[in-house]
N, C-alpha and C. Protein backbone atom coordinates (compact mmCIF):
# COMPACT_ATOMS: atom_id res chain seq x y z
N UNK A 1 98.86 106.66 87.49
CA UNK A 1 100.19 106.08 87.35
C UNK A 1 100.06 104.67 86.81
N UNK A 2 100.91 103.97 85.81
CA UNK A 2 100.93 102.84 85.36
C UNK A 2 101.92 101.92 86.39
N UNK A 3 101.63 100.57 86.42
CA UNK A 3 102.65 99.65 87.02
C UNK A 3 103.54 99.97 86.43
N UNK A 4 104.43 99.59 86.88
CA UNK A 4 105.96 99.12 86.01
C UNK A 4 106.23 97.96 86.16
N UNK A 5 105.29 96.80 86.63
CA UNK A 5 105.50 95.85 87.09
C UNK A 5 104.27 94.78 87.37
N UNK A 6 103.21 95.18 86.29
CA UNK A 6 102.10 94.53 86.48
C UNK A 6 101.31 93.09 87.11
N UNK A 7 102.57 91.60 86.49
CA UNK A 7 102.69 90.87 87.07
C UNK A 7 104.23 90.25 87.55
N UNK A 8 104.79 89.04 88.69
CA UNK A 8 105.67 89.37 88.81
C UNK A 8 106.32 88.26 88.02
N UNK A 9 107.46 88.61 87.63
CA UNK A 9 108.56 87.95 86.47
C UNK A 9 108.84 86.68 87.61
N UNK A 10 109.44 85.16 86.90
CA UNK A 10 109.51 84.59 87.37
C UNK A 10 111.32 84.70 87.78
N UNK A 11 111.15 85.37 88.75
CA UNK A 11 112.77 85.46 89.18
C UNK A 11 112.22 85.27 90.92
N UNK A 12 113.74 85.10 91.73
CA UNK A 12 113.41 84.75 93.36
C UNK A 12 112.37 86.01 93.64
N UNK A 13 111.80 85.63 95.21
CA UNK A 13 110.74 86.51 95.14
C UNK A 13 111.21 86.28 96.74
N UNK A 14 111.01 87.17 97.34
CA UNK A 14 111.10 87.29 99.04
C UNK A 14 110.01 88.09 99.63
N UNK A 15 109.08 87.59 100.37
CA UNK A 15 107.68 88.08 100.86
C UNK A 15 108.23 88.15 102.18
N UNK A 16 108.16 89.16 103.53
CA UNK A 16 107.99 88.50 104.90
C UNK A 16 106.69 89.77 105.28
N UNK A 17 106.10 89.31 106.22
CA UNK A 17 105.69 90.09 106.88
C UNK A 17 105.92 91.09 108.11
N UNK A 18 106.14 92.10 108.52
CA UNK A 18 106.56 93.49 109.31
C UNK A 18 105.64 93.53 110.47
N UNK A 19 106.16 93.66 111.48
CA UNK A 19 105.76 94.05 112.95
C UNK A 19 105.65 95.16 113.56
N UNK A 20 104.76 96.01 114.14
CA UNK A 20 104.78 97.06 114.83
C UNK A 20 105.69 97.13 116.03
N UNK A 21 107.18 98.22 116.36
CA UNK A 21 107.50 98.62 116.89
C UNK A 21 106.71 98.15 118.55
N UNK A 22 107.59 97.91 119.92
CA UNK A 22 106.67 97.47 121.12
C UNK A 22 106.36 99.11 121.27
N UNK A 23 106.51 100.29 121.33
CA UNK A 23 106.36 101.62 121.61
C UNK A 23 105.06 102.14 120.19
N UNK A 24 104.43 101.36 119.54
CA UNK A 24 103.39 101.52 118.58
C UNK A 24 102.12 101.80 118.99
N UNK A 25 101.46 102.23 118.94
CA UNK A 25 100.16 101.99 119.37
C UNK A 25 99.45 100.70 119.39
N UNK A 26 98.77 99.94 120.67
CA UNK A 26 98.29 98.98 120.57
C UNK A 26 98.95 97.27 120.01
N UNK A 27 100.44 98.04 120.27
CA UNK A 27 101.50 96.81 120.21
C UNK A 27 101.30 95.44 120.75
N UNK A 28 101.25 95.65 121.58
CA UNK A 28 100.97 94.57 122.33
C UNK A 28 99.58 93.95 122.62
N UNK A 29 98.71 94.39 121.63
CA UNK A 29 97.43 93.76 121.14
C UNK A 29 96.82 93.64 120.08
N UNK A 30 97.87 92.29 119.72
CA UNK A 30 97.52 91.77 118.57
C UNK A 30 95.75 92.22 118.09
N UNK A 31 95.63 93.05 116.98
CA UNK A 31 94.41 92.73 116.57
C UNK A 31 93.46 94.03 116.52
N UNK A 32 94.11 94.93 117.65
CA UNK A 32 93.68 95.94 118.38
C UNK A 32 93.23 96.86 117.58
N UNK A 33 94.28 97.18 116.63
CA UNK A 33 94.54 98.32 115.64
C UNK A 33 93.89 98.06 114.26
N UNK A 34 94.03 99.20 113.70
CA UNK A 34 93.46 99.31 112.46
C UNK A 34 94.30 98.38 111.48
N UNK A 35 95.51 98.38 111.90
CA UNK A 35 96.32 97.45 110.84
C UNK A 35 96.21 96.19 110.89
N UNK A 36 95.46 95.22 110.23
CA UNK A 36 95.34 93.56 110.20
C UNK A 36 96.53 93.09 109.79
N UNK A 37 97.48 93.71 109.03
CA UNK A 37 98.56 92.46 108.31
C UNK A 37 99.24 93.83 106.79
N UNK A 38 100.81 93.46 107.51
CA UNK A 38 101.45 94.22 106.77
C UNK A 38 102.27 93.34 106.23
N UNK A 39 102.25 93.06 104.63
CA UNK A 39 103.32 92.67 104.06
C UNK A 39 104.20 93.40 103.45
N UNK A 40 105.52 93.00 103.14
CA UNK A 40 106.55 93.45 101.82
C UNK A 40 107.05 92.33 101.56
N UNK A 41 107.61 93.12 100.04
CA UNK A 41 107.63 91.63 98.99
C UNK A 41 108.43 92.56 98.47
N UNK A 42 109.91 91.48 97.43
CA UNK A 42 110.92 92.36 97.00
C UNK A 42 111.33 91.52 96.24
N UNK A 43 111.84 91.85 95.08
CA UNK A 43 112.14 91.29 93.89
C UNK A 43 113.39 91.93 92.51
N UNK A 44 113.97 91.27 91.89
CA UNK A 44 114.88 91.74 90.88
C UNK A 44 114.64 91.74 89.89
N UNK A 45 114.35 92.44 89.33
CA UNK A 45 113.50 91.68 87.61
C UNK A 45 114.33 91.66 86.65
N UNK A 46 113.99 91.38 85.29
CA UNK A 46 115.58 91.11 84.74
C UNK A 46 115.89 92.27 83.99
N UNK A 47 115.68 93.10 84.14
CA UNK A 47 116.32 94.44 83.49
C UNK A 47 116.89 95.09 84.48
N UNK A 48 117.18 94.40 85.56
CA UNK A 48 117.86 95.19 86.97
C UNK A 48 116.96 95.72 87.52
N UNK A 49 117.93 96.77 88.56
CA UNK A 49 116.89 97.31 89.26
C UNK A 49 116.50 96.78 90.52
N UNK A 50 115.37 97.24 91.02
CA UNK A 50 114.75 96.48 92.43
C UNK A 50 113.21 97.31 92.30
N UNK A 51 112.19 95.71 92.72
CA UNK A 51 110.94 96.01 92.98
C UNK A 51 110.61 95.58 94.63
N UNK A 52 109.88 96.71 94.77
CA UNK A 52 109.67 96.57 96.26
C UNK A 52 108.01 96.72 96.13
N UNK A 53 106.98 95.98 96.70
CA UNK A 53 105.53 95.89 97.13
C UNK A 53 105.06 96.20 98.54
N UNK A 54 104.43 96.67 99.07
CA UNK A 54 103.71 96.56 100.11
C UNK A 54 102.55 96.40 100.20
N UNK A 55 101.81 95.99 100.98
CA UNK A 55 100.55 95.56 101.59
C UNK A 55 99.45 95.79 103.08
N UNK A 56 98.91 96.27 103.03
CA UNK A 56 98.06 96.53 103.69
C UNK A 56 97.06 95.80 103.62
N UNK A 57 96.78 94.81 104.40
CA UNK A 57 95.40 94.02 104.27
C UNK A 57 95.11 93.80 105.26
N UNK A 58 93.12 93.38 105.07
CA UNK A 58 92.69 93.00 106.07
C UNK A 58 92.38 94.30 107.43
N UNK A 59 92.66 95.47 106.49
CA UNK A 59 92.71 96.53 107.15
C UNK A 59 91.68 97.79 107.57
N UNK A 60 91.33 98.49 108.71
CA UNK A 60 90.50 99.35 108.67
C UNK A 60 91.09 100.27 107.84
N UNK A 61 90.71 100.82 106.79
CA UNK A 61 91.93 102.02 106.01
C UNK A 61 91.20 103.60 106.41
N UNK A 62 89.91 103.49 106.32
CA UNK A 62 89.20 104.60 106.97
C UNK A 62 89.25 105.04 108.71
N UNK A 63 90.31 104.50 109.40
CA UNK A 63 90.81 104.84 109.83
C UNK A 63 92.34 105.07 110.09
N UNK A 64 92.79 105.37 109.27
CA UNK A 64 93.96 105.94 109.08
C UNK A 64 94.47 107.10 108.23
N UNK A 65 95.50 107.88 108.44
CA UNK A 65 95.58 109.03 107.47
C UNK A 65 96.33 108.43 105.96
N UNK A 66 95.82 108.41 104.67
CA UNK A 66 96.37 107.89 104.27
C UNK A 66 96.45 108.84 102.98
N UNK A 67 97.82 109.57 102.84
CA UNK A 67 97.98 110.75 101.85
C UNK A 67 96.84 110.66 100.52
N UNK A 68 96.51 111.31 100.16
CA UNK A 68 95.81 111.56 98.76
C UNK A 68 96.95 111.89 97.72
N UNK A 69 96.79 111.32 96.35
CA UNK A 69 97.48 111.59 95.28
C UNK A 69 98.03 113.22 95.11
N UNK A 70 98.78 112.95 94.66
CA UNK A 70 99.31 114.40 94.37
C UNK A 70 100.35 114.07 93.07
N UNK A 71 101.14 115.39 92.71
CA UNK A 71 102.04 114.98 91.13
C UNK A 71 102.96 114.40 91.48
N UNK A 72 103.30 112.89 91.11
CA UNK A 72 104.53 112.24 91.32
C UNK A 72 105.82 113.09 91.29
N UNK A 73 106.71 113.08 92.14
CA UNK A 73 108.00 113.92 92.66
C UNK A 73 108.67 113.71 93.93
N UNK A 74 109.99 114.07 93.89
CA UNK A 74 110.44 114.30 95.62
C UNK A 74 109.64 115.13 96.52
N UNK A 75 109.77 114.73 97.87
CA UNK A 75 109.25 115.39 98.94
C UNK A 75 110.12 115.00 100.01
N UNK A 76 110.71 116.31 100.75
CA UNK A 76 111.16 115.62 102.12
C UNK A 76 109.67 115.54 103.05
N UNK A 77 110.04 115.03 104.66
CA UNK A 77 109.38 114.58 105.33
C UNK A 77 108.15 113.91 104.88
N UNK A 78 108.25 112.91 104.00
CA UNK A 78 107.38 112.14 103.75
C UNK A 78 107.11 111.06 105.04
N UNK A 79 108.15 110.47 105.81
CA UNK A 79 108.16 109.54 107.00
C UNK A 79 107.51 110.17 108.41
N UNK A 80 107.01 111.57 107.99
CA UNK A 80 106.08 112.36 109.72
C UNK A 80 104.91 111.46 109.09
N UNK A 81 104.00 111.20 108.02
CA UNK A 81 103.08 110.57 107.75
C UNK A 81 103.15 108.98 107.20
N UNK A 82 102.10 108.78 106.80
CA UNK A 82 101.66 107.19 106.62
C UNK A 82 102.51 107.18 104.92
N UNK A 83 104.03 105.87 105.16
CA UNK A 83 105.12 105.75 103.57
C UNK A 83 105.33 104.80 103.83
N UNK A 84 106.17 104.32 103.14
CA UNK A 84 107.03 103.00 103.34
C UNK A 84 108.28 103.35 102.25
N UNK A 85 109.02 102.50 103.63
CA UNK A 85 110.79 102.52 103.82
C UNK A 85 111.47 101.48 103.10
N UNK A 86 112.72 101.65 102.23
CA UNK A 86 113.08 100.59 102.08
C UNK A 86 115.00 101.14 102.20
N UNK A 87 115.87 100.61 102.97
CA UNK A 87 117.27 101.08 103.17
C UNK A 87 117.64 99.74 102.64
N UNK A 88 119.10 100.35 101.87
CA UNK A 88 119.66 99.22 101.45
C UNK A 88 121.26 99.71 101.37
N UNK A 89 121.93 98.65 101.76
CA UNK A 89 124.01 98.86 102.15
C UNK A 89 124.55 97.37 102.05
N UNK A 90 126.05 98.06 101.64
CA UNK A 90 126.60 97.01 101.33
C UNK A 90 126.93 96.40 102.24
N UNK A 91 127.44 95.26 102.48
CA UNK A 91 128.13 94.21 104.14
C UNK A 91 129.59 94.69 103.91
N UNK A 92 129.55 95.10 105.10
CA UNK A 92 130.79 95.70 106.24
C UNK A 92 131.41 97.18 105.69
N UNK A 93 129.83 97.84 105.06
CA UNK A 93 130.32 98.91 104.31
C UNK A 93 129.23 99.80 105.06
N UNK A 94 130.08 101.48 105.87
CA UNK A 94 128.97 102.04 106.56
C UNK A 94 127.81 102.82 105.75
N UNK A 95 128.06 103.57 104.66
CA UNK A 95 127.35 104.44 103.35
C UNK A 95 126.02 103.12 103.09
N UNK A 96 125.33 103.89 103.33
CA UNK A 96 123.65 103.29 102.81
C UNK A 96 123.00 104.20 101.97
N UNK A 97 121.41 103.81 101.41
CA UNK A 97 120.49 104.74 100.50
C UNK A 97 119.41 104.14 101.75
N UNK A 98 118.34 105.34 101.69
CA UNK A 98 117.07 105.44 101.89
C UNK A 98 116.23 105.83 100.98
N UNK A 99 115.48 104.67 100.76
CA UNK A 99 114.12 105.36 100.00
C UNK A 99 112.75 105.28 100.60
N UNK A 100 112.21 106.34 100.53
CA UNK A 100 110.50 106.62 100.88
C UNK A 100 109.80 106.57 100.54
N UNK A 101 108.23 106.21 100.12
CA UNK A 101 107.55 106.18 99.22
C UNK A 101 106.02 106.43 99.89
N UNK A 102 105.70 107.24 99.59
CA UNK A 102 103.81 107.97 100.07
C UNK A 102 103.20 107.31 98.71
N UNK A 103 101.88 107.09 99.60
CA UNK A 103 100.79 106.67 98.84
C UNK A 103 100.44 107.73 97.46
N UNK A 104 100.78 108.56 97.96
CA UNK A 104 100.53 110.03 97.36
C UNK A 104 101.01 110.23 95.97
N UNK A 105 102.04 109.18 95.89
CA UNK A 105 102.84 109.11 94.92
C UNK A 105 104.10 109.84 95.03
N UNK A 106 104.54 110.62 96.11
CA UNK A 106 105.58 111.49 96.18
C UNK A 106 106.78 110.30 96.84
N UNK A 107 108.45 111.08 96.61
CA UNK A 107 109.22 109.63 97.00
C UNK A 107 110.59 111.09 97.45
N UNK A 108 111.21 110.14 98.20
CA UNK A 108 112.37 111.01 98.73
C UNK A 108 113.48 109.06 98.51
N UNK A 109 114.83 110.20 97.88
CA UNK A 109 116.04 108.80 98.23
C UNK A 109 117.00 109.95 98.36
N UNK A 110 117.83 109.07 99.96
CA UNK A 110 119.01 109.76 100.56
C UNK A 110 120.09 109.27 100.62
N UNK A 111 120.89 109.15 100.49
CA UNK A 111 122.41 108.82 100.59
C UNK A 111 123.20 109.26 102.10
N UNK A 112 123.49 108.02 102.88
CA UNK A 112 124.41 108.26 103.75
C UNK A 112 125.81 107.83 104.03
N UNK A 113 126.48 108.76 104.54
CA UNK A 113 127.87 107.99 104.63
C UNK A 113 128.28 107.11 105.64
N UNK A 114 127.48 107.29 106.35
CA UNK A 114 127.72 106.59 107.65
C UNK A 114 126.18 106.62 108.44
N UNK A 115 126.15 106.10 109.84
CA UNK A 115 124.79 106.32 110.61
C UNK A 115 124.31 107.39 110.40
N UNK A 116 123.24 107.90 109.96
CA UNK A 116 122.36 109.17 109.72
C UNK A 116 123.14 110.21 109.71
N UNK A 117 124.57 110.18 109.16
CA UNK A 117 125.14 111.23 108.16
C UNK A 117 124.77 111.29 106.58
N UNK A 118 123.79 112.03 106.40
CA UNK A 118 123.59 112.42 105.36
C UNK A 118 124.67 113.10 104.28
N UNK A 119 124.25 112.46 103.16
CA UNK A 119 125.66 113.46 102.18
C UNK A 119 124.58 114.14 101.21
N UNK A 120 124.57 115.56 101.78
CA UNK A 120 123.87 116.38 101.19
C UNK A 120 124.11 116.75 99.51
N UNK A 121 125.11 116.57 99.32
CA UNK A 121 125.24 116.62 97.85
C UNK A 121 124.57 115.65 96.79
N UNK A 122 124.20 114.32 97.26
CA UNK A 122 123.65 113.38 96.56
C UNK A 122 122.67 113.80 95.97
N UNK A 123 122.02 113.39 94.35
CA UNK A 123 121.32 113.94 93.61
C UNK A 123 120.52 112.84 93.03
N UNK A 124 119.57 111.98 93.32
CA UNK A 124 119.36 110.89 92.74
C UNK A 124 118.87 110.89 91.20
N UNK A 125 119.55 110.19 90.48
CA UNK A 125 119.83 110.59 88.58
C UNK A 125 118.68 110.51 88.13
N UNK A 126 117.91 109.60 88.57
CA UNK A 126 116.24 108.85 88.00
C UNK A 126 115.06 108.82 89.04
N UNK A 127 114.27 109.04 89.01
CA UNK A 127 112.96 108.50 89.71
C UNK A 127 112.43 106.99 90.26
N UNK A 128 111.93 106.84 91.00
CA UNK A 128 111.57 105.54 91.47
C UNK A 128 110.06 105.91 90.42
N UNK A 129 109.58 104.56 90.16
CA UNK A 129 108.44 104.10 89.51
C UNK A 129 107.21 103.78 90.33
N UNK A 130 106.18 104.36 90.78
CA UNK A 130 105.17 104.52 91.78
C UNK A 130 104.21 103.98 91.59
N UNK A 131 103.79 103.24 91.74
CA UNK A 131 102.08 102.82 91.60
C UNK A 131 101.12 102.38 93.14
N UNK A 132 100.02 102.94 93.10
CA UNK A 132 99.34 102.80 94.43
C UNK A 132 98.10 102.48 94.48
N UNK A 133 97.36 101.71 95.10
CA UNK A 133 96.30 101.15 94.70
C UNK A 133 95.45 100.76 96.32
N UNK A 134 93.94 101.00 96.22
CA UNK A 134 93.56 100.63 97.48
C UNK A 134 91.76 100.04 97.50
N UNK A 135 91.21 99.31 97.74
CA UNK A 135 89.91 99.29 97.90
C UNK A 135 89.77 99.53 100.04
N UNK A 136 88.35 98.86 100.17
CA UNK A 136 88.09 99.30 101.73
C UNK A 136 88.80 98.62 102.57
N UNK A 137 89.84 97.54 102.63
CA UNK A 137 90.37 97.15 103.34
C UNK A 137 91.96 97.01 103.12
N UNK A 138 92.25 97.08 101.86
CA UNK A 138 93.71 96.61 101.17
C UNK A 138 94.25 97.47 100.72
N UNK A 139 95.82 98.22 100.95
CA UNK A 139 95.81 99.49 99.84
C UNK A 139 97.46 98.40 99.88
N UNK A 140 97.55 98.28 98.52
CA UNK A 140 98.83 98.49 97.86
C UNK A 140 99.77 99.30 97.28
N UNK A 141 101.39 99.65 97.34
CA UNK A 141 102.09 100.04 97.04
C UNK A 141 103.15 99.19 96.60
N UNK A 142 103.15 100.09 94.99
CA UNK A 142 104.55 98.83 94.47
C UNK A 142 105.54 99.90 93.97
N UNK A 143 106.65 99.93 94.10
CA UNK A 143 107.81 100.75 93.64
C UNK A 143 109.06 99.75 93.02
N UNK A 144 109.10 100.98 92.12
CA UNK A 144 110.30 100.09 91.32
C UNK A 144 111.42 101.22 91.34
N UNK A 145 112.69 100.46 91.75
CA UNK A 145 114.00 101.69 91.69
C UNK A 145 114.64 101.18 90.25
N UNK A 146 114.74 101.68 89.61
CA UNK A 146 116.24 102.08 88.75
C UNK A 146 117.47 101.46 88.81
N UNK A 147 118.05 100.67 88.34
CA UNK A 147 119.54 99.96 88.56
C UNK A 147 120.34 101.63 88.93
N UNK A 148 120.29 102.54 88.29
CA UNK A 148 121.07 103.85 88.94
C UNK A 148 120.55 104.49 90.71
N UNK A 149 119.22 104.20 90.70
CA UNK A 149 119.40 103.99 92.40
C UNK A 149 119.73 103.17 93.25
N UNK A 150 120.37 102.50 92.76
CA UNK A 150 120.59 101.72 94.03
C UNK A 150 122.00 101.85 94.23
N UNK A 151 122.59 101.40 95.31
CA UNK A 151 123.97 101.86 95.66
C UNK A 151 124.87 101.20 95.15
N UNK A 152 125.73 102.14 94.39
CA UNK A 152 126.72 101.67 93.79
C UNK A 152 127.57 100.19 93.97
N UNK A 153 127.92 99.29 93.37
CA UNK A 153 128.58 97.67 93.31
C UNK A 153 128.45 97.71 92.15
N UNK A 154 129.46 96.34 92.15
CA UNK A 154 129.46 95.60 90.91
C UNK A 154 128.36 94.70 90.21
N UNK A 155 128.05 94.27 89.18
CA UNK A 155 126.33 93.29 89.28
C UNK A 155 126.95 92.34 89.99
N UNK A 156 125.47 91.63 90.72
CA UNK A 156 125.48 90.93 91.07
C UNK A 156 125.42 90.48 92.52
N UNK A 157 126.18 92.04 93.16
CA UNK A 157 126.26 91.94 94.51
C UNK A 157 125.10 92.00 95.67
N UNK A 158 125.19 91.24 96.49
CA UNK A 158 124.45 91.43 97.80
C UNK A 158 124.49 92.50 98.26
N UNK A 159 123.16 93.16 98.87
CA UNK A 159 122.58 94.46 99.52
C UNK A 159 121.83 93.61 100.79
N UNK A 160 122.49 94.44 101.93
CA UNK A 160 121.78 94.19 102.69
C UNK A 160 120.04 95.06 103.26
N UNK A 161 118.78 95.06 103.35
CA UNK A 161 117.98 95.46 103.05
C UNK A 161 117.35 95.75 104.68
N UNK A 162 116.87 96.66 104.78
CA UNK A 162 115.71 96.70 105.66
C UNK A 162 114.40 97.05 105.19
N UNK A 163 113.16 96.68 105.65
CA UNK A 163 112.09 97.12 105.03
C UNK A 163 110.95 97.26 106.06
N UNK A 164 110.48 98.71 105.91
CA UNK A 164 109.67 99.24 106.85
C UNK A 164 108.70 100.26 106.45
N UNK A 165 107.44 100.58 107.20
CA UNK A 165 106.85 101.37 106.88
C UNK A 165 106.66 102.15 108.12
N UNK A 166 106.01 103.38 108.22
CA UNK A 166 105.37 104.56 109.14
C UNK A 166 104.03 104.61 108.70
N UNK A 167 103.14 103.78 109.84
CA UNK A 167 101.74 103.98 109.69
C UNK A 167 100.62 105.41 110.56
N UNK A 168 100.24 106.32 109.53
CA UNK A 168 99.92 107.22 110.73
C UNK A 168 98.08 107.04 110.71
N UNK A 169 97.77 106.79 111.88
CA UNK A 169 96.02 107.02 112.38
C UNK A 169 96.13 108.23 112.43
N UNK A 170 94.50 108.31 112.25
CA UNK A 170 93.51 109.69 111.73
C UNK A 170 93.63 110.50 113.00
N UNK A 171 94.20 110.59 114.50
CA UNK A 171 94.30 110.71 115.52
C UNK A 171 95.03 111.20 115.76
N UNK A 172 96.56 110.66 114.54
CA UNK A 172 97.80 111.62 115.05
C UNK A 172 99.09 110.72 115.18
N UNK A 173 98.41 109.37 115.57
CA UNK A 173 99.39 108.73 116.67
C UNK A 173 99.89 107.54 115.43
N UNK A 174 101.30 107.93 115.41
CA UNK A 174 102.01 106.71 114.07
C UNK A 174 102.63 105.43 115.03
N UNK A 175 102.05 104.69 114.12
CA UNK A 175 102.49 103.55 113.95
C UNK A 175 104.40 102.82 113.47
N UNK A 176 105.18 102.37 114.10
CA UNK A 176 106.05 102.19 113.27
C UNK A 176 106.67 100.42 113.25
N UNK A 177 106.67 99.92 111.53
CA UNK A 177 106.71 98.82 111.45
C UNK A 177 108.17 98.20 110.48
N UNK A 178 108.52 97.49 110.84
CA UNK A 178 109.77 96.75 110.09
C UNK A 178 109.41 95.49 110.81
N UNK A 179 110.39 94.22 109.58
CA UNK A 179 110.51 92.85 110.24
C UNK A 179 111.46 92.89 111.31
N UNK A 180 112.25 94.04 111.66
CA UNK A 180 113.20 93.56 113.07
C UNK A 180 113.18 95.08 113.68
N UNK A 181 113.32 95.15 115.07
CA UNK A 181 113.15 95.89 115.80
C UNK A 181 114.38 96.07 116.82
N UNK A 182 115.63 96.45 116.79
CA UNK A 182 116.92 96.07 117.46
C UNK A 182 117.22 96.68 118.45
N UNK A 183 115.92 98.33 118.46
CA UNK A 183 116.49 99.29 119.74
C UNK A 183 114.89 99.57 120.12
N UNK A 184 115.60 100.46 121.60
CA UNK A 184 114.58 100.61 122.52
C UNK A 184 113.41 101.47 122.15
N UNK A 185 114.16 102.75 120.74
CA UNK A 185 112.91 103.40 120.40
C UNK A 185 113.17 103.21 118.97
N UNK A 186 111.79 103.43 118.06
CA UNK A 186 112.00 102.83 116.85
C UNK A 186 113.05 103.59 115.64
N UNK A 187 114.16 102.48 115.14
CA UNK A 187 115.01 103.04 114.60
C UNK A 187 115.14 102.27 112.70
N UNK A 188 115.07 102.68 112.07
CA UNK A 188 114.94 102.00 111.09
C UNK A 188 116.56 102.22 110.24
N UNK A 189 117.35 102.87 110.90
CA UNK A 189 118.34 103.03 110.16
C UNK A 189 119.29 102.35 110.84
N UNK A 190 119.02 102.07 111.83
CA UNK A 190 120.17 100.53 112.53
C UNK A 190 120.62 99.64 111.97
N UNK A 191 122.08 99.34 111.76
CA UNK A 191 122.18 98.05 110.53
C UNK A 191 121.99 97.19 111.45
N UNK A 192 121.68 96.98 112.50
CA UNK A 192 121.22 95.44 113.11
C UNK A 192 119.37 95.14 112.52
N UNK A 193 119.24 96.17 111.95
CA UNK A 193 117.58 95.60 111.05
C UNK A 193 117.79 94.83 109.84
N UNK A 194 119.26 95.30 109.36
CA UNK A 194 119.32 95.12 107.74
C UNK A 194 119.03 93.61 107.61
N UNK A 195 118.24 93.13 107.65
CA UNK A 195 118.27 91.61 107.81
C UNK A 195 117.99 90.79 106.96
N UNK A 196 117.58 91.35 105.89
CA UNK A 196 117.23 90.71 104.20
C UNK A 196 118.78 90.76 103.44
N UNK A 197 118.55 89.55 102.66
CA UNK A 197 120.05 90.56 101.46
C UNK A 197 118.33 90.22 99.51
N UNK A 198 119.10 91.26 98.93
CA UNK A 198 119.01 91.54 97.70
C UNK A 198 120.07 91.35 96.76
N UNK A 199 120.01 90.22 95.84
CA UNK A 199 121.42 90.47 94.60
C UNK A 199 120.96 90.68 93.74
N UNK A 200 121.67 91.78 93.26
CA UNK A 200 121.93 92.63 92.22
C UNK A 200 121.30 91.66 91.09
N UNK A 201 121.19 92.11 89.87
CA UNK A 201 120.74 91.50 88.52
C UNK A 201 122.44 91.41 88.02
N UNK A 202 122.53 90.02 87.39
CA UNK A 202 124.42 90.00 87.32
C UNK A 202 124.45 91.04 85.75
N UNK A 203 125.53 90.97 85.59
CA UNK A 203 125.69 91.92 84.46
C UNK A 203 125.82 90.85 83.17
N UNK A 204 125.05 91.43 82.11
CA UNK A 204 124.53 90.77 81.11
C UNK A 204 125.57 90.15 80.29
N UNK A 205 125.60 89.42 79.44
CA UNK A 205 126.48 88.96 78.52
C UNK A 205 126.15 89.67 77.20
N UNK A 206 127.42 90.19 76.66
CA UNK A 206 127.27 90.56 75.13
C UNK A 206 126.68 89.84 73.94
């Protein structure tokens, strides 16, 4: 697979780093786990759109399950194994998108109308842009959506964002990580996570 995004354009850039769920394995010891340090990084580039990165560093990766390549395409249940999440909705609007993304290269995006009402009819028009990359400690994932995936507005507008991944060990036992954690068991579709905003690329001049 080629980048779509080789280096990054000088537009805003938002990096934070993601926390394991307290119900994670080895939560509550810092250090414990195979995972050293999870970043995401998210960006607008100027042809629209949205780039999303992740990071894995500093990491045991040989111990973890971490999909093998396969032919870029949809897949459901990509989130029972080791992906990363990115939900994005408008403010004070209940309809969100989910997108998934496996190392594997495989990607699922869902459309909801409300809390984990799915609208089964949704057909996403374009593909997300996949690239995945890993040596013995670091595996990267960078995805790029499509100005047609992302949820419908006008340019320009604020998305509110959550960003998370599902880490699964070779053992069985997943991991689950976002920068905010709002309920008792791990929920990534809570808009009390949405805690990033994203604006839109404004709409161009003639």
């Amino acid at each position: 697979m080629t980048s779509p995004h080789p280096a990054h354009p000088r537009v805003p850039i938002i990096t934070v780093g993601l926390r394991p769920h307290p119900t994670s394995p080895d939560a509550d010891q810092p250090g414990a786990g195979p995972v050293g340090r999870l970043l995401a990084t998210m960006f607008v580039p100027p042809e629209g759109g949205a780039v999303f990165e992740f990071r894995l560093e500093e990491s045991r990766l040989d111990a973890l399950a971490i999909p093998t390549p396969r032919p870029p395409g949809p897949a459901d249940g990509l989130w029972q194994h080791t992906c990363f999440e990115v939900f994005l909705g408008l403010p004070g609007e209940a309809h969100y998108r989910e997108y998934n993304f496996s190392p594997s290269g495989q990607w699922a995006a869902y459309a909801f109308g409300a809390l984990r009402a799915r609208d089964e009819a949704f057909s996403p028009p374009l593909p997300p842009d996949i690239r995945c990359t890993q040596d013995e400690t670091t595996l990267v994932l960078e995805a790029y959506l499509p100005p047609e995936l992302l949820p419908a507005a006008p340019a320009g507008s604020d998305l509110q964002v959550n960003l998370a991944a599902v880490i699964e060990r070779k053992d069985g036992r997943l991991e689950y990580w976002a920068l905010r954690h709002p309920a008792a068991q791990a929920d990534f579709h809570a808009r009390d996570g949405f805690v990033l905003t994203l604006t839109t690329a404004p709409r161009k001049a003639n």
